[in-house]
PDB file of N, CA and C in Angstrom:
ATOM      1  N   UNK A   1      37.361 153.814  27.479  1.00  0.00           N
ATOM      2  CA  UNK A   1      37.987 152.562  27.850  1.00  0.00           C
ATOM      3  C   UNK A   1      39.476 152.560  27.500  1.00  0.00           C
ATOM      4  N   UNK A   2      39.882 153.019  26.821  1.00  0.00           N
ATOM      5  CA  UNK A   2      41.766 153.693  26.040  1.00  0.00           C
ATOM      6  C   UNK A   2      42.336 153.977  27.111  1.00  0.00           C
ATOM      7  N   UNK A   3      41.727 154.460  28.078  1.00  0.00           N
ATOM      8  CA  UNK A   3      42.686 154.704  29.338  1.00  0.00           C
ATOM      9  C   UNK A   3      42.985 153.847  29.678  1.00  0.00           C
ATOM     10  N   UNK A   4      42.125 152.768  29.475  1.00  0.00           N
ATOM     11  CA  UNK A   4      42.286 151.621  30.979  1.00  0.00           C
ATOM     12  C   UNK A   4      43.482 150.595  30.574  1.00  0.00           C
ATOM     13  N   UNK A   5      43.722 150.961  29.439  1.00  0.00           N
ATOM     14  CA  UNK A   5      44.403 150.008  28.136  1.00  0.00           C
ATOM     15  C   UNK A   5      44.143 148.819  28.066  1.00  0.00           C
ATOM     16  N   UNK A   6      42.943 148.623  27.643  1.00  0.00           N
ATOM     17  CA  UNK A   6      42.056 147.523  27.376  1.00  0.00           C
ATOM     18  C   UNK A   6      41.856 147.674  25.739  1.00  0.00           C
ATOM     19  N   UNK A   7      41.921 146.469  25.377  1.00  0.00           N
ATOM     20  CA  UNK A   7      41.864 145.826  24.240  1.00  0.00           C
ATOM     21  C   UNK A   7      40.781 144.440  23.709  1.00  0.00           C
ATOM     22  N   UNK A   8      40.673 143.731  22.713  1.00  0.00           N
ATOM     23  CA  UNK A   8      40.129 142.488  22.253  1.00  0.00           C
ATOM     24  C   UNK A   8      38.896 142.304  22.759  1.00  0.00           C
ATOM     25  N   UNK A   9      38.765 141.169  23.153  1.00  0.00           N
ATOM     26  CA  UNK A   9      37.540 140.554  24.080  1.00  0.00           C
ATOM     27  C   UNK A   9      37.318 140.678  25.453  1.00  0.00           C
ATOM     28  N   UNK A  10      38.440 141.912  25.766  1.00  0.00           N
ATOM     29  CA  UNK A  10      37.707 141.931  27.058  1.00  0.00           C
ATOM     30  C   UNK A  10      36.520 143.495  27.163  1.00  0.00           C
ATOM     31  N   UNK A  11      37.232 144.057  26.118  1.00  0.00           N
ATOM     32  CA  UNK A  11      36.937 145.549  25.549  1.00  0.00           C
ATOM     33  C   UNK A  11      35.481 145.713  25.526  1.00  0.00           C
ATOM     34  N   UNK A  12      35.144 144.214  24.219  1.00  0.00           N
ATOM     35  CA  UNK A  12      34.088 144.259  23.387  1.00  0.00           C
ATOM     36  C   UNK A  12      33.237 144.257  24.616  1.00  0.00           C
ATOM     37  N   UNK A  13      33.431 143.212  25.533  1.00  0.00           N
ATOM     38  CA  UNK A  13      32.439 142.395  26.351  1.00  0.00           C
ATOM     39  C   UNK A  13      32.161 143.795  27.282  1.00  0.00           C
ATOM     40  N   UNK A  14      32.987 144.396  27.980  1.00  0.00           N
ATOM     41  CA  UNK A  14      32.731 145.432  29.148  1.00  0.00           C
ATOM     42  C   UNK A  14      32.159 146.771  28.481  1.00  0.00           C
ATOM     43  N   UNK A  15      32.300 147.108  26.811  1.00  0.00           N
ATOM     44  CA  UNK A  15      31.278 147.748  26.342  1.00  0.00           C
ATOM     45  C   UNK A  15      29.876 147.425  26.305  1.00  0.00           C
ATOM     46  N   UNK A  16      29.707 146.001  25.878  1.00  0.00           N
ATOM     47  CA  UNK A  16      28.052 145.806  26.033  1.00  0.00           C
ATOM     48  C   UNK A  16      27.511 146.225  27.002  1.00  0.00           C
ATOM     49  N   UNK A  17      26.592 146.173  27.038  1.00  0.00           N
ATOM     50  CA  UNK A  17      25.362 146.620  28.502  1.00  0.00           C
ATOM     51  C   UNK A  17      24.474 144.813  28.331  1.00  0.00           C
ATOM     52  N   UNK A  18      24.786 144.151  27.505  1.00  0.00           N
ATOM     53  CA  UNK A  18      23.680 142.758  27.630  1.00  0.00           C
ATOM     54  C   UNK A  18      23.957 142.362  28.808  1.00  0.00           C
ATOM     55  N   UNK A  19      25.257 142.195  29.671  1.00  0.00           N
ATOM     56  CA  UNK A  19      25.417 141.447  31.175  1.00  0.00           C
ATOM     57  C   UNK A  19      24.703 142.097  32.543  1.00  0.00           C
ATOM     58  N   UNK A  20      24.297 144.009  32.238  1.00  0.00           N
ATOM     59  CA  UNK A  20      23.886 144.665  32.786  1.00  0.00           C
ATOM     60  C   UNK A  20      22.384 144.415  32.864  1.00  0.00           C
ATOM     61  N   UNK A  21      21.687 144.419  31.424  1.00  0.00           N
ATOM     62  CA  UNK A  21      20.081 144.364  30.962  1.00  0.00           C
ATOM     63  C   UNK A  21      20.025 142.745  31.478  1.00  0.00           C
ATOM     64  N   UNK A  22      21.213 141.661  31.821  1.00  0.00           N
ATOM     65  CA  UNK A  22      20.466 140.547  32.427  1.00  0.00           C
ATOM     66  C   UNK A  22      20.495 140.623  33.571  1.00  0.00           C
ATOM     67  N   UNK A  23      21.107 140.844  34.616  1.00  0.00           N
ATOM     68  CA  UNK A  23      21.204 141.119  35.955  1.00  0.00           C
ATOM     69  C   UNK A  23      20.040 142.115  35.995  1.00  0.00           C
ATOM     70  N   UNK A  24      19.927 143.358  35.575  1.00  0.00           N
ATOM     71  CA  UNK A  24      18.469 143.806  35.499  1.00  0.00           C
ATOM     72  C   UNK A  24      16.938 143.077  35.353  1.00  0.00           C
ATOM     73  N   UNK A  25      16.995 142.090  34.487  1.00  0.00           N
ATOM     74  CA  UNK A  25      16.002 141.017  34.590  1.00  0.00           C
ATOM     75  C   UNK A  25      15.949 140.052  35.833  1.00  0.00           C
ATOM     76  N   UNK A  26      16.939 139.821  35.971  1.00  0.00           N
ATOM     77  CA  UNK A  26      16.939 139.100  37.106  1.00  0.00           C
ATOM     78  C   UNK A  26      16.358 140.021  38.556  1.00  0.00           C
ATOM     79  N   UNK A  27      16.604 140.442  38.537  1.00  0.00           N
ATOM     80  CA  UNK A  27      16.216 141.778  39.698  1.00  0.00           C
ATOM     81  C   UNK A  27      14.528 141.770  39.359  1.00  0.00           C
ATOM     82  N   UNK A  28      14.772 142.393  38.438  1.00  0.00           N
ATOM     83  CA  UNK A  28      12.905 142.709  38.095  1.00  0.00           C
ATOM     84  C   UNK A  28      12.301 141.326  38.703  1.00  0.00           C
ATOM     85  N   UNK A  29      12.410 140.299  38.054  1.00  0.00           N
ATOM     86  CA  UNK A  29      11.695 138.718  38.196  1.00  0.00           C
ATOM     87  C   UNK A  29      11.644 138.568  39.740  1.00  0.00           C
ATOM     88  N   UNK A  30      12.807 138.750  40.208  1.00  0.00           N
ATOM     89  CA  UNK A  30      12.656 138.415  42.397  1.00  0.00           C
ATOM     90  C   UNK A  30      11.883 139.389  42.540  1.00  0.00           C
ATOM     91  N   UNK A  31      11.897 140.968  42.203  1.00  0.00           N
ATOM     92  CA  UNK A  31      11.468 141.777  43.190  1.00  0.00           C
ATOM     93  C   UNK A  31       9.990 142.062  42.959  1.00  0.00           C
ATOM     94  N   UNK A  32       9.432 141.484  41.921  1.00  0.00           N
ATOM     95  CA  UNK A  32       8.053 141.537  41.739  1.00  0.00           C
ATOM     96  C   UNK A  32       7.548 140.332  42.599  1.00  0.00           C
ATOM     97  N   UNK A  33       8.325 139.726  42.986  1.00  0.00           N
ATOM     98  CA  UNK A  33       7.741 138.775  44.109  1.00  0.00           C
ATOM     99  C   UNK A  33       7.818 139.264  45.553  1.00  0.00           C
ATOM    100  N   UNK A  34       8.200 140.929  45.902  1.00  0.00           N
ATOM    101  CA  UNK A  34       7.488 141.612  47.233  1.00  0.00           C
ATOM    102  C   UNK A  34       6.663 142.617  46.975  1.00  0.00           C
ATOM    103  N   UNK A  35       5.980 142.330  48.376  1.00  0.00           N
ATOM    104  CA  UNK A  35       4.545 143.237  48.263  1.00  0.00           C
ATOM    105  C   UNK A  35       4.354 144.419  48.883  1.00  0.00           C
ATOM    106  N   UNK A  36       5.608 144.519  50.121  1.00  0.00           N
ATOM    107  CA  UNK A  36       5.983 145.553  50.882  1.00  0.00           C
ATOM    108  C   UNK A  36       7.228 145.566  50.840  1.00  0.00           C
ATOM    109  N   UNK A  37       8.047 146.512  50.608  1.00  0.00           N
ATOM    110  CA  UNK A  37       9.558 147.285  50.813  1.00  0.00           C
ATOM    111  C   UNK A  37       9.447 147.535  52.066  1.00  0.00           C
ATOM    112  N   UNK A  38      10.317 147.195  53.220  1.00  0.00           N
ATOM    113  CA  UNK A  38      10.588 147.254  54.727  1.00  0.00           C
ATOM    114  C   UNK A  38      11.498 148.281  54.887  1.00  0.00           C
ATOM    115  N   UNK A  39      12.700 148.456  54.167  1.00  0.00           N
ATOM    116  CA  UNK A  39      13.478 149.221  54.055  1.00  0.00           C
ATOM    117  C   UNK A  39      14.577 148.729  53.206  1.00  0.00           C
ATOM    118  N   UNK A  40      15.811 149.605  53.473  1.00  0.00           N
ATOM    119  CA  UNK A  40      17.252 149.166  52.407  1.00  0.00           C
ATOM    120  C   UNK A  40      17.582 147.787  53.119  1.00  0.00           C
ATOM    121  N   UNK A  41      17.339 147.363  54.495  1.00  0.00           N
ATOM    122  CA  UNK A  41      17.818 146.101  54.048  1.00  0.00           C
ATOM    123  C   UNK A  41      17.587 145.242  53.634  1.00  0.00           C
ATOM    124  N   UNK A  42      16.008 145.412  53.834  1.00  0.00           N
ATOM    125  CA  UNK A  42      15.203 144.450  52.778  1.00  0.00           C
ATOM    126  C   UNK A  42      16.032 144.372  51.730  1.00  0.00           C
ATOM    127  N   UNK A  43      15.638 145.307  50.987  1.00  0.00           N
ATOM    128  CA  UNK A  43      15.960 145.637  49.427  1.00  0.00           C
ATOM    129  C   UNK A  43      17.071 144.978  49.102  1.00  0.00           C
ATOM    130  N   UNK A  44      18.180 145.335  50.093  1.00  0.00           N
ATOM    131  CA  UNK A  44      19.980 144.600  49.588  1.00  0.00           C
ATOM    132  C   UNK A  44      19.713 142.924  49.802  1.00  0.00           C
ATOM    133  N   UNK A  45      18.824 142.197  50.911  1.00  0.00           N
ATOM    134  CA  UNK A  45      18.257 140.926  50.959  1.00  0.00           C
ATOM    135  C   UNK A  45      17.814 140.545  49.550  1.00  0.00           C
ATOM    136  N   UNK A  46      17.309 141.214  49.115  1.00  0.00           N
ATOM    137  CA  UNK A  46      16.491 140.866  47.789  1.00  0.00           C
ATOM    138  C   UNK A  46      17.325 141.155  46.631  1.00  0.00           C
ATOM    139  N   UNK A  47      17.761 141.895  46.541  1.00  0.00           N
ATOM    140  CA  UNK A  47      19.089 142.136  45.636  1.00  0.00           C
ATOM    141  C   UNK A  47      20.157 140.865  45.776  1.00  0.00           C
ATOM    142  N   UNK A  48      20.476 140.547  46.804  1.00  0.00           N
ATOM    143  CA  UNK A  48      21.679 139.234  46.829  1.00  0.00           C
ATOM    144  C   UNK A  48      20.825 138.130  46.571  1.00  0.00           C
ATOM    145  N   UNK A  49      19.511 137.781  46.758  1.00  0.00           N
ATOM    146  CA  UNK A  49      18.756 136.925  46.337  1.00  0.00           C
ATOM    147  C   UNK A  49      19.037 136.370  44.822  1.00  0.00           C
ATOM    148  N   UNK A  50      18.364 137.843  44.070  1.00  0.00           N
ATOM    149  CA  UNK A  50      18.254 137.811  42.661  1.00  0.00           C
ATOM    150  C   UNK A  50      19.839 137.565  42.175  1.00  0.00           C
ATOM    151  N   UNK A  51      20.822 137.931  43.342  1.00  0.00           N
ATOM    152  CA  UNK A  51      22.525 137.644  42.144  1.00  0.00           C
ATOM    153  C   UNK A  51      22.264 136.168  42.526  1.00  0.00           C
ATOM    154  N   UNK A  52      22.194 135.737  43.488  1.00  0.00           N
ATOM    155  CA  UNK A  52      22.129 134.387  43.751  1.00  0.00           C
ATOM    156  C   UNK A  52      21.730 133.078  42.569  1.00  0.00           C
ATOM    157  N   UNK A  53      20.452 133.608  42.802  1.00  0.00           N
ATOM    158  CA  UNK A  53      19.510 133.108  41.221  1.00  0.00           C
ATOM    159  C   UNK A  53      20.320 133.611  40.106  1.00  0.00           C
ATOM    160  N   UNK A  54      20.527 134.163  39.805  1.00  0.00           N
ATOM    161  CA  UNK A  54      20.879 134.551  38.447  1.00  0.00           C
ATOM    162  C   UNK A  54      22.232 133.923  38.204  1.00  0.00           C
ATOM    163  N   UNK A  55      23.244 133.667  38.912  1.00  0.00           N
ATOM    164  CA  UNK A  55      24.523 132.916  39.191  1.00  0.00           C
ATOM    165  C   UNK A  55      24.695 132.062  37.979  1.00  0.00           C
ATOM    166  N   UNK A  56      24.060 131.109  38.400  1.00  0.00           N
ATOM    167  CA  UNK A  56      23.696 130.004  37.154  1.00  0.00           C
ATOM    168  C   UNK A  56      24.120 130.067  35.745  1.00  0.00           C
ATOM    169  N   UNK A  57      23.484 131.404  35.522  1.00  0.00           N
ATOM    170  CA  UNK A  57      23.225 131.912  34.144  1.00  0.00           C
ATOM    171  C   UNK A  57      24.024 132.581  33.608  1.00  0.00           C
ATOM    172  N   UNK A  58      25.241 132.989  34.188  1.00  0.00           N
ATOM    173  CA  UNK A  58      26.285 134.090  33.679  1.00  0.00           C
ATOM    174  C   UNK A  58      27.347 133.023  33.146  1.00  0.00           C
ATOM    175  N   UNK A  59      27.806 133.647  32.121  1.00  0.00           N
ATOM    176  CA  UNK A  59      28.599 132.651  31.557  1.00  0.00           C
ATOM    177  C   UNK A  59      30.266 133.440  31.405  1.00  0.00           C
ATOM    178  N   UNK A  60      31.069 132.888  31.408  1.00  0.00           N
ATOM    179  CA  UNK A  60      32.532 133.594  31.372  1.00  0.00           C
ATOM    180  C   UNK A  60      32.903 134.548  30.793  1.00  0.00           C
ATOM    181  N   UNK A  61      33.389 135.626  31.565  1.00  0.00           N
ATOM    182  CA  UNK A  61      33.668 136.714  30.441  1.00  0.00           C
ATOM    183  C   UNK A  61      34.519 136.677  29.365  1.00  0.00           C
ATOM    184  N   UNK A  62      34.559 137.166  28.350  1.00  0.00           N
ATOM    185  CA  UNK A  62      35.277 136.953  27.410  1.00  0.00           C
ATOM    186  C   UNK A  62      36.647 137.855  27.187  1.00  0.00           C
ATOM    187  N   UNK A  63      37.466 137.367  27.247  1.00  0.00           N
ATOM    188  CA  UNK A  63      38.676 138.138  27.600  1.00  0.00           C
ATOM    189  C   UNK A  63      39.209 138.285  29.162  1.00  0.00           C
ATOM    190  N   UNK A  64      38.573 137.366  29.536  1.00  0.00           N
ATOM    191  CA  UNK A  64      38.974 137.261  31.043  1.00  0.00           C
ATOM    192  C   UNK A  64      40.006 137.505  31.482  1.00  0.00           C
ATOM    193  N   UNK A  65      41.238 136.840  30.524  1.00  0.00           N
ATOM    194  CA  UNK A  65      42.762 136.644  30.641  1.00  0.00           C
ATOM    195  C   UNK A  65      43.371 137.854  31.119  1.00  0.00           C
ATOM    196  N   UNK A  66      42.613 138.850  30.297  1.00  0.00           N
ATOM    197  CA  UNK A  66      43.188 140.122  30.632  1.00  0.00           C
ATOM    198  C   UNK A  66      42.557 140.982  31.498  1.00  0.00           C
ATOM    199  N   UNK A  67      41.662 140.564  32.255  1.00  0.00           N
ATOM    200  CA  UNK A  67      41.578 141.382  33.470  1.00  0.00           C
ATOM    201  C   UNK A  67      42.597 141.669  34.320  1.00  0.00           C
ATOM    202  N   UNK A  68      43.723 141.518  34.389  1.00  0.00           N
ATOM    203  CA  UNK A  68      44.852 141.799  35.445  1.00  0.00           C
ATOM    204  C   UNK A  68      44.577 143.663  34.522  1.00  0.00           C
ATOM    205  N   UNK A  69      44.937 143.525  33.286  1.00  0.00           N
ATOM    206  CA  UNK A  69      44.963 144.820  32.034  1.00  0.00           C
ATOM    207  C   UNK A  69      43.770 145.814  33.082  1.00  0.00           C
ATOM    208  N   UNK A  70      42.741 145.335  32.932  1.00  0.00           N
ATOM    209  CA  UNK A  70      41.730 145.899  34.308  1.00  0.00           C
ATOM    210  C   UNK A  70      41.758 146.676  35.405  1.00  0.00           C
ATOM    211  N   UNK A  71      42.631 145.896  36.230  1.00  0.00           N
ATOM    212  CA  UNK A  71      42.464 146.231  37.219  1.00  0.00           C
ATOM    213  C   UNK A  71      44.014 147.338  37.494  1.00  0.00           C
ATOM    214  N   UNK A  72      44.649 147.139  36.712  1.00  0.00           N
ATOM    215  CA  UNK A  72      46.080 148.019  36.569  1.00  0.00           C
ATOM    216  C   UNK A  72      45.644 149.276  36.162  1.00  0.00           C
ATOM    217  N   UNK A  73      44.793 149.514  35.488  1.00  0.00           N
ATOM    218  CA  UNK A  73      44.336 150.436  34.797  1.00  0.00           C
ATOM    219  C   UNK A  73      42.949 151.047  35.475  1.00  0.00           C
ATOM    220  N   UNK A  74      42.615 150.060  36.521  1.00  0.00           N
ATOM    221  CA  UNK A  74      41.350 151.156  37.343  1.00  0.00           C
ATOM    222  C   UNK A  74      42.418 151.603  38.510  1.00  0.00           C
ATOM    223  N   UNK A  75      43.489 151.251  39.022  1.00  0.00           N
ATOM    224  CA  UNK A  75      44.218 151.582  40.000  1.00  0.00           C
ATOM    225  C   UNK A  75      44.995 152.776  39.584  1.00  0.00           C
ATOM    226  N   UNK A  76      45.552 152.854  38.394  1.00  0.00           N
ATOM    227  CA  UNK A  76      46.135 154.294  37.678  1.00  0.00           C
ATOM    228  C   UNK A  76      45.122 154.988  37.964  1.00  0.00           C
ATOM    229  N   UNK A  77      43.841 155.189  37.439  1.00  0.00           N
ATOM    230  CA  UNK A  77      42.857 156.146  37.737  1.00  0.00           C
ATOM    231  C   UNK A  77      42.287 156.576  39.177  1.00  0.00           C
ATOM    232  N   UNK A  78      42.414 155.413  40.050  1.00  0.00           N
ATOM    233  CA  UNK A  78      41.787 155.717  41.266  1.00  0.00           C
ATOM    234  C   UNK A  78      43.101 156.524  42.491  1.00  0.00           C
ATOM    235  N   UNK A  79      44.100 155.531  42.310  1.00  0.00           N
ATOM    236  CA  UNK A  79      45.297 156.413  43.211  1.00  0.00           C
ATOM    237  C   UNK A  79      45.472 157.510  43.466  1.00  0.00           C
ATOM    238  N   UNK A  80      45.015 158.331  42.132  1.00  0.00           N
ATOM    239  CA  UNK A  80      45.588 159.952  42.743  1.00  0.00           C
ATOM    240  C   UNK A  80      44.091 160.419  43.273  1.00  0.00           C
ATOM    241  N   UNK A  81      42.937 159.980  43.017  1.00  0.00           N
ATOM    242  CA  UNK A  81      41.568 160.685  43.967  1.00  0.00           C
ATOM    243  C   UNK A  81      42.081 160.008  45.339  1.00  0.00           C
ATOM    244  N   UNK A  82      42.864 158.861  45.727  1.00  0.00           N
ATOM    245  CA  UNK A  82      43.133 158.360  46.756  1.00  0.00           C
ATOM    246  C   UNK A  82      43.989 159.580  47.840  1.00  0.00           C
ATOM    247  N   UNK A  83      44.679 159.501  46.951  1.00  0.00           N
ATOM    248  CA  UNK A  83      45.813 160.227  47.684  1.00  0.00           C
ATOM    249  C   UNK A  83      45.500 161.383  47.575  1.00  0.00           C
ATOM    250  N   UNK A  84      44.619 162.419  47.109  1.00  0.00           N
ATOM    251  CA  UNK A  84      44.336 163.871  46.863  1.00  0.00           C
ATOM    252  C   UNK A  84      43.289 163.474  48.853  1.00  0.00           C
ATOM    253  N   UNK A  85      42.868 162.612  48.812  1.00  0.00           N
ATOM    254  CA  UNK A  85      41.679 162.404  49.716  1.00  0.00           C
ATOM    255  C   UNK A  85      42.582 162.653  50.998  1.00  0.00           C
ATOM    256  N   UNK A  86      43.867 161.382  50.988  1.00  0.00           N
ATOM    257  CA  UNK A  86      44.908 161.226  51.899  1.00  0.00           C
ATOM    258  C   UNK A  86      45.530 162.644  52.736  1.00  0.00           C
ATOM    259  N   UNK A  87      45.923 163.468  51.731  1.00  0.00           N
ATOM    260  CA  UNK A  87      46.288 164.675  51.933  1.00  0.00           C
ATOM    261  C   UNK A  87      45.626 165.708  52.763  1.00  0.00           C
ATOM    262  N   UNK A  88      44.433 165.385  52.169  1.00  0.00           N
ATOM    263  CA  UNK A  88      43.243 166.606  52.652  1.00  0.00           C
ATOM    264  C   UNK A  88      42.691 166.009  54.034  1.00  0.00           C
ATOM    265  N   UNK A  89      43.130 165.046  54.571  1.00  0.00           N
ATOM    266  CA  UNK A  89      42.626 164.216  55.804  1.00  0.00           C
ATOM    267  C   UNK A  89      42.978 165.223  56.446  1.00  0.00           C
TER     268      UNK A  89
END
């Protein structure tokens, strides 16, 4: 996460996995309510279902403020696979 130059409460929060293991519950709880899998679009139907439901329940991230810190720092990392891609077009 040092790369991303992330710090405080936004650090702590995007280390946990608890926001992951609840969105995982949530998933489990809808999808035990089908009896046949149709295919992936089913599945992504049922998947936006369960974010749907689960909406409610998510509560603000902590360190929010500094998500701009975020997203500056996933764009340093992603640009040059961008542009290595760009090149090789």
């Amino acid at each position: 996460m040092n790369r991303l130059g992330l710090s405080g409460a936004l650090l702590k929060t995007l280390r946990s996995t608890n926001p992951i293991e609840n969105l995982n519950g949530s998933l489990q709880r809808v999808a035990k309510n089908v009896k046949r899998w149709r295919g992936g679009s089913m599945a992504l139907r049922w998947a936006v279902t369960a974010l749907i439901e689960a909406e409610p329940r998510f509560r603000r991230i902590r360190g929010y403020r500094d998500l701009h810190t975020l997203e500056r720092g996933l764009s340093a990392l992603i640009q040059p696979e961008v542009d290595k891609i760009a090149v090789s077009a």
